[in-house]
Protein backbone atom coordinates (compact mmCIF):
# COMPACT_ATOMS: atom_id res chain seq x y z
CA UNK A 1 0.00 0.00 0.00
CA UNK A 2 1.64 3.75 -0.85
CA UNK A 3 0.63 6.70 0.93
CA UNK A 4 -0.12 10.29 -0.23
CA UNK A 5 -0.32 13.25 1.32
CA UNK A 6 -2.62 16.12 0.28
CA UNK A 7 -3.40 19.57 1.83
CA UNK A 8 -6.54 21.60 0.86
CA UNK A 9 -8.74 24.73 1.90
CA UNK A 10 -12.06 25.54 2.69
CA UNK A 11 -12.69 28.89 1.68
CA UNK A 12 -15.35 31.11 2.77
CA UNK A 13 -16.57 34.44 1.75
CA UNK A 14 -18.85 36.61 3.28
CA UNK A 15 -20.93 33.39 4.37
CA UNK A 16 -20.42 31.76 1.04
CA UNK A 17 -18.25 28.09 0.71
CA UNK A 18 -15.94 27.77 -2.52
CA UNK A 19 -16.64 24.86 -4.56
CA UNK A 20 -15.34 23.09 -7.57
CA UNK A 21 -16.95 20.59 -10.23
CA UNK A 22 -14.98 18.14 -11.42
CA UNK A 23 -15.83 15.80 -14.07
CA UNK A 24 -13.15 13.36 -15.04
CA UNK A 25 -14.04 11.46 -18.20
CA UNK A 26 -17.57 10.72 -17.02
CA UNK A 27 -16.40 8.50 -14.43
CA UNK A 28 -15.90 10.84 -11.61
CA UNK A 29 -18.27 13.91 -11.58
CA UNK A 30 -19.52 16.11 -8.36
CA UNK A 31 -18.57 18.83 -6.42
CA UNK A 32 -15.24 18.96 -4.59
CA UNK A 33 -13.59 21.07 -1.90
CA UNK A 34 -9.84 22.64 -3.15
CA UNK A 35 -6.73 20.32 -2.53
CA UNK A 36 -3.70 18.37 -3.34
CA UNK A 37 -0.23 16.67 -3.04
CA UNK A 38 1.97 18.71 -1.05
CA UNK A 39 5.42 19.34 -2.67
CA UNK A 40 9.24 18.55 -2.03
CA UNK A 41 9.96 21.12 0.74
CA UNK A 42 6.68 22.20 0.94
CA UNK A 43 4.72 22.76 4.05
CA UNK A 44 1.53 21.99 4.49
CA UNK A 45 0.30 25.69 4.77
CA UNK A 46 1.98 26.17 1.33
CA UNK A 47 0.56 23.65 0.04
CA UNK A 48 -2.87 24.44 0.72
CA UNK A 49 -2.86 27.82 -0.55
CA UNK A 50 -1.45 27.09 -3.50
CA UNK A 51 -3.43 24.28 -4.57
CA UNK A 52 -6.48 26.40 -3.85
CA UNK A 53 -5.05 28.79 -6.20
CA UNK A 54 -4.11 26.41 -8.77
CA UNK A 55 -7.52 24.57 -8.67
CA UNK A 56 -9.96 27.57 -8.16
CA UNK A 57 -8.05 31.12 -9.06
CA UNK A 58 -9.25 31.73 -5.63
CA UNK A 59 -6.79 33.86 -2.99
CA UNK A 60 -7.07 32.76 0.39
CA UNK A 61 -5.66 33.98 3.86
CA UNK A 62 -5.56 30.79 6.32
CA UNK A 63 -7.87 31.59 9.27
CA UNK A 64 -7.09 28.12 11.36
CA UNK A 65 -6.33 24.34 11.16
CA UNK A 66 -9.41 22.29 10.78
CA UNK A 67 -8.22 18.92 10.58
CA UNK A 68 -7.49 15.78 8.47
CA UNK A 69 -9.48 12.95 6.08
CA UNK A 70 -8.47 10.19 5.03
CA UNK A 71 -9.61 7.78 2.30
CA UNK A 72 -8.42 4.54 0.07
CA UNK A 73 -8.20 4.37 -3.46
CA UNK A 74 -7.30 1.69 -6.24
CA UNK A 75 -4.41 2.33 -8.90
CA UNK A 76 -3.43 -0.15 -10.92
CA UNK A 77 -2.12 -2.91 -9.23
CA UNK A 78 -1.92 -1.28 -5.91
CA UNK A 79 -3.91 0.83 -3.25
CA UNK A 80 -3.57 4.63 -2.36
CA UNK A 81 -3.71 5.60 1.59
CA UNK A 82 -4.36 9.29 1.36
CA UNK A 83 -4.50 11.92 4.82
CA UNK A 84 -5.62 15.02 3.68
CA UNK A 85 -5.28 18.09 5.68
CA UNK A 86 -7.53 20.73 5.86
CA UNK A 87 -7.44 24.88 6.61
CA UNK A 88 -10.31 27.60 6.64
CA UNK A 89 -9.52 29.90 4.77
CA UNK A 90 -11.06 33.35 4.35
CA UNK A 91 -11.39 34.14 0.50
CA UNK A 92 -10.47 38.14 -0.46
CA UNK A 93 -13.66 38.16 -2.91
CA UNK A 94 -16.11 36.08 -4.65
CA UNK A 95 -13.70 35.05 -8.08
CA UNK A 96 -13.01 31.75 -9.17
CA UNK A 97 -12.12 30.19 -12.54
CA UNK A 98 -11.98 26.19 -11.99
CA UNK A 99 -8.24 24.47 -13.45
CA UNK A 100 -9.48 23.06 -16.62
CA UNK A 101 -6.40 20.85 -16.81
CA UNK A 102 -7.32 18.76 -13.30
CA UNK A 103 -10.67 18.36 -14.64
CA UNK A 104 -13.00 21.54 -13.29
CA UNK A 105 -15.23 22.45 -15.42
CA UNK A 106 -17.31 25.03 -12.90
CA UNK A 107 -16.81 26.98 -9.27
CA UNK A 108 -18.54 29.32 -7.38
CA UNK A 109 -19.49 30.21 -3.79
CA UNK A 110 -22.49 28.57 -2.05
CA UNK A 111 -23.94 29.15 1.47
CA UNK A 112 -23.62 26.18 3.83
CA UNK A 113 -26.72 24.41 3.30
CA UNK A 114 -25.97 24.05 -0.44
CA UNK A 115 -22.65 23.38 -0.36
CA UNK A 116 -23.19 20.76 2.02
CA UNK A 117 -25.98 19.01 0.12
CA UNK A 118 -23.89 19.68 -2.93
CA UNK A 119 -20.48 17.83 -1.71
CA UNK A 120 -19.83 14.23 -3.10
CA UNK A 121 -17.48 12.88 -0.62
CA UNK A 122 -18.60 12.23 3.34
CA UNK A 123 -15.42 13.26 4.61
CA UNK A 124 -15.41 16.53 2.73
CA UNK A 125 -18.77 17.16 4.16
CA UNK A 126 -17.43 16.94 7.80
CA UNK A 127 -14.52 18.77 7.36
CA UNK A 128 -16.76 21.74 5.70
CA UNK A 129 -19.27 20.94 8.93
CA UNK A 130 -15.95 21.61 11.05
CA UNK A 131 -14.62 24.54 9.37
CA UNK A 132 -17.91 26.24 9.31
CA UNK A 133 -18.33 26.03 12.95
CA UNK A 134 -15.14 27.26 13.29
CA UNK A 135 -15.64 30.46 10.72
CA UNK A 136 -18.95 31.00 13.17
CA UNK A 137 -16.91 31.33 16.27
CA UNK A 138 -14.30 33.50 14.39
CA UNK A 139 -16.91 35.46 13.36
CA UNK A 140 -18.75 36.22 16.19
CA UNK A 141 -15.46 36.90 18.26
CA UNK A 142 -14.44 39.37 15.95
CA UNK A 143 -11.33 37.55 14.15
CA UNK A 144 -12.96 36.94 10.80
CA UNK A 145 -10.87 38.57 8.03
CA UNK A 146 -11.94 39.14 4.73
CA UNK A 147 -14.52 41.17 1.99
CA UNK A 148 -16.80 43.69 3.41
CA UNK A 149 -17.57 41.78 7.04
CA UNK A 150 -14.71 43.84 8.70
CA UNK A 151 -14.85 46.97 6.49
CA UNK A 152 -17.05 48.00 9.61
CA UNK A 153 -16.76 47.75 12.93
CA UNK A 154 -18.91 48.07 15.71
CA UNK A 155 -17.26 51.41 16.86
CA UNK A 156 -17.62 52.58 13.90
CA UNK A 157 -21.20 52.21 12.74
């Protein structure tokens, strides 16, 4: 058995959760939160932020450490162990343009009870449960960074 190691982002928006559609010769097709393999010298921070760039166009600032997934897969004549690990991330705006050449062929932002219907994978699902939470209690402390939701604060309105 070989093991992988990916890193990916969920990245949120003024409420709204970054997806991507990936349809891979007809034989995998749904939607997908942002990752992939983490580099030679890479950290796992670097990693996620760039694959969400690669994948989605999307800029992200990492808010906090959500946790990992893991899953099996089949190649030929072996299996795959991957561990995934997983950031929030706080998007600077609501562009995306999905990586044609990994097999995207849409993106956009959806709030929480879509994207969570929407997600293909279990595992992604919790982690976007997880991270959500988490971007609630960021939010509501005060520590949530990005678009128009801290252009204002409450001294100031």
């Amino acid at each position: 058995m070989k093991e992988a190691v990916s890193c990916g982002g969920v990245v949120i928006y003024r409420g709204k959760i970054l997806l991507l559609f990936k349809n891979y010769h007809d034989r995998f097709i749904g939607w997908v939160l942002p990752k992939g393999t983490v580099e030679e010298g890479e950290e796992f921070k670097e990693t996620a932020l760039r694959e969400v760039k690669e994948e989605s166009g999307a800029n992200g600032t990492i808010m906090s450490y959500i946790g990992d997934s893991e899953y099996e897969f089949n190649i030929p004549d072996d299996k795959v162990c991957k561990t995934v690990h997983w950031y929030l991330m706080a998007g600077d705006s609501y562009y995306s343009k999905p990586q044609k050449e990994e097999f995207f062929s849409d993106s956009g932002y959806y709030k929480y009870h879509e994207a969570i219907f929407l997600l293909k994978y279990d595992n992604e699902r919790a982690i976007l449960d997880a991270a959500y939470q988490k971007y609630q209690e960021l939010k509501k402390a005060g520590k949530w960074k990005n678009g128009a939701e801290n252009k204002f604060s409450k001294k100031t309105r």
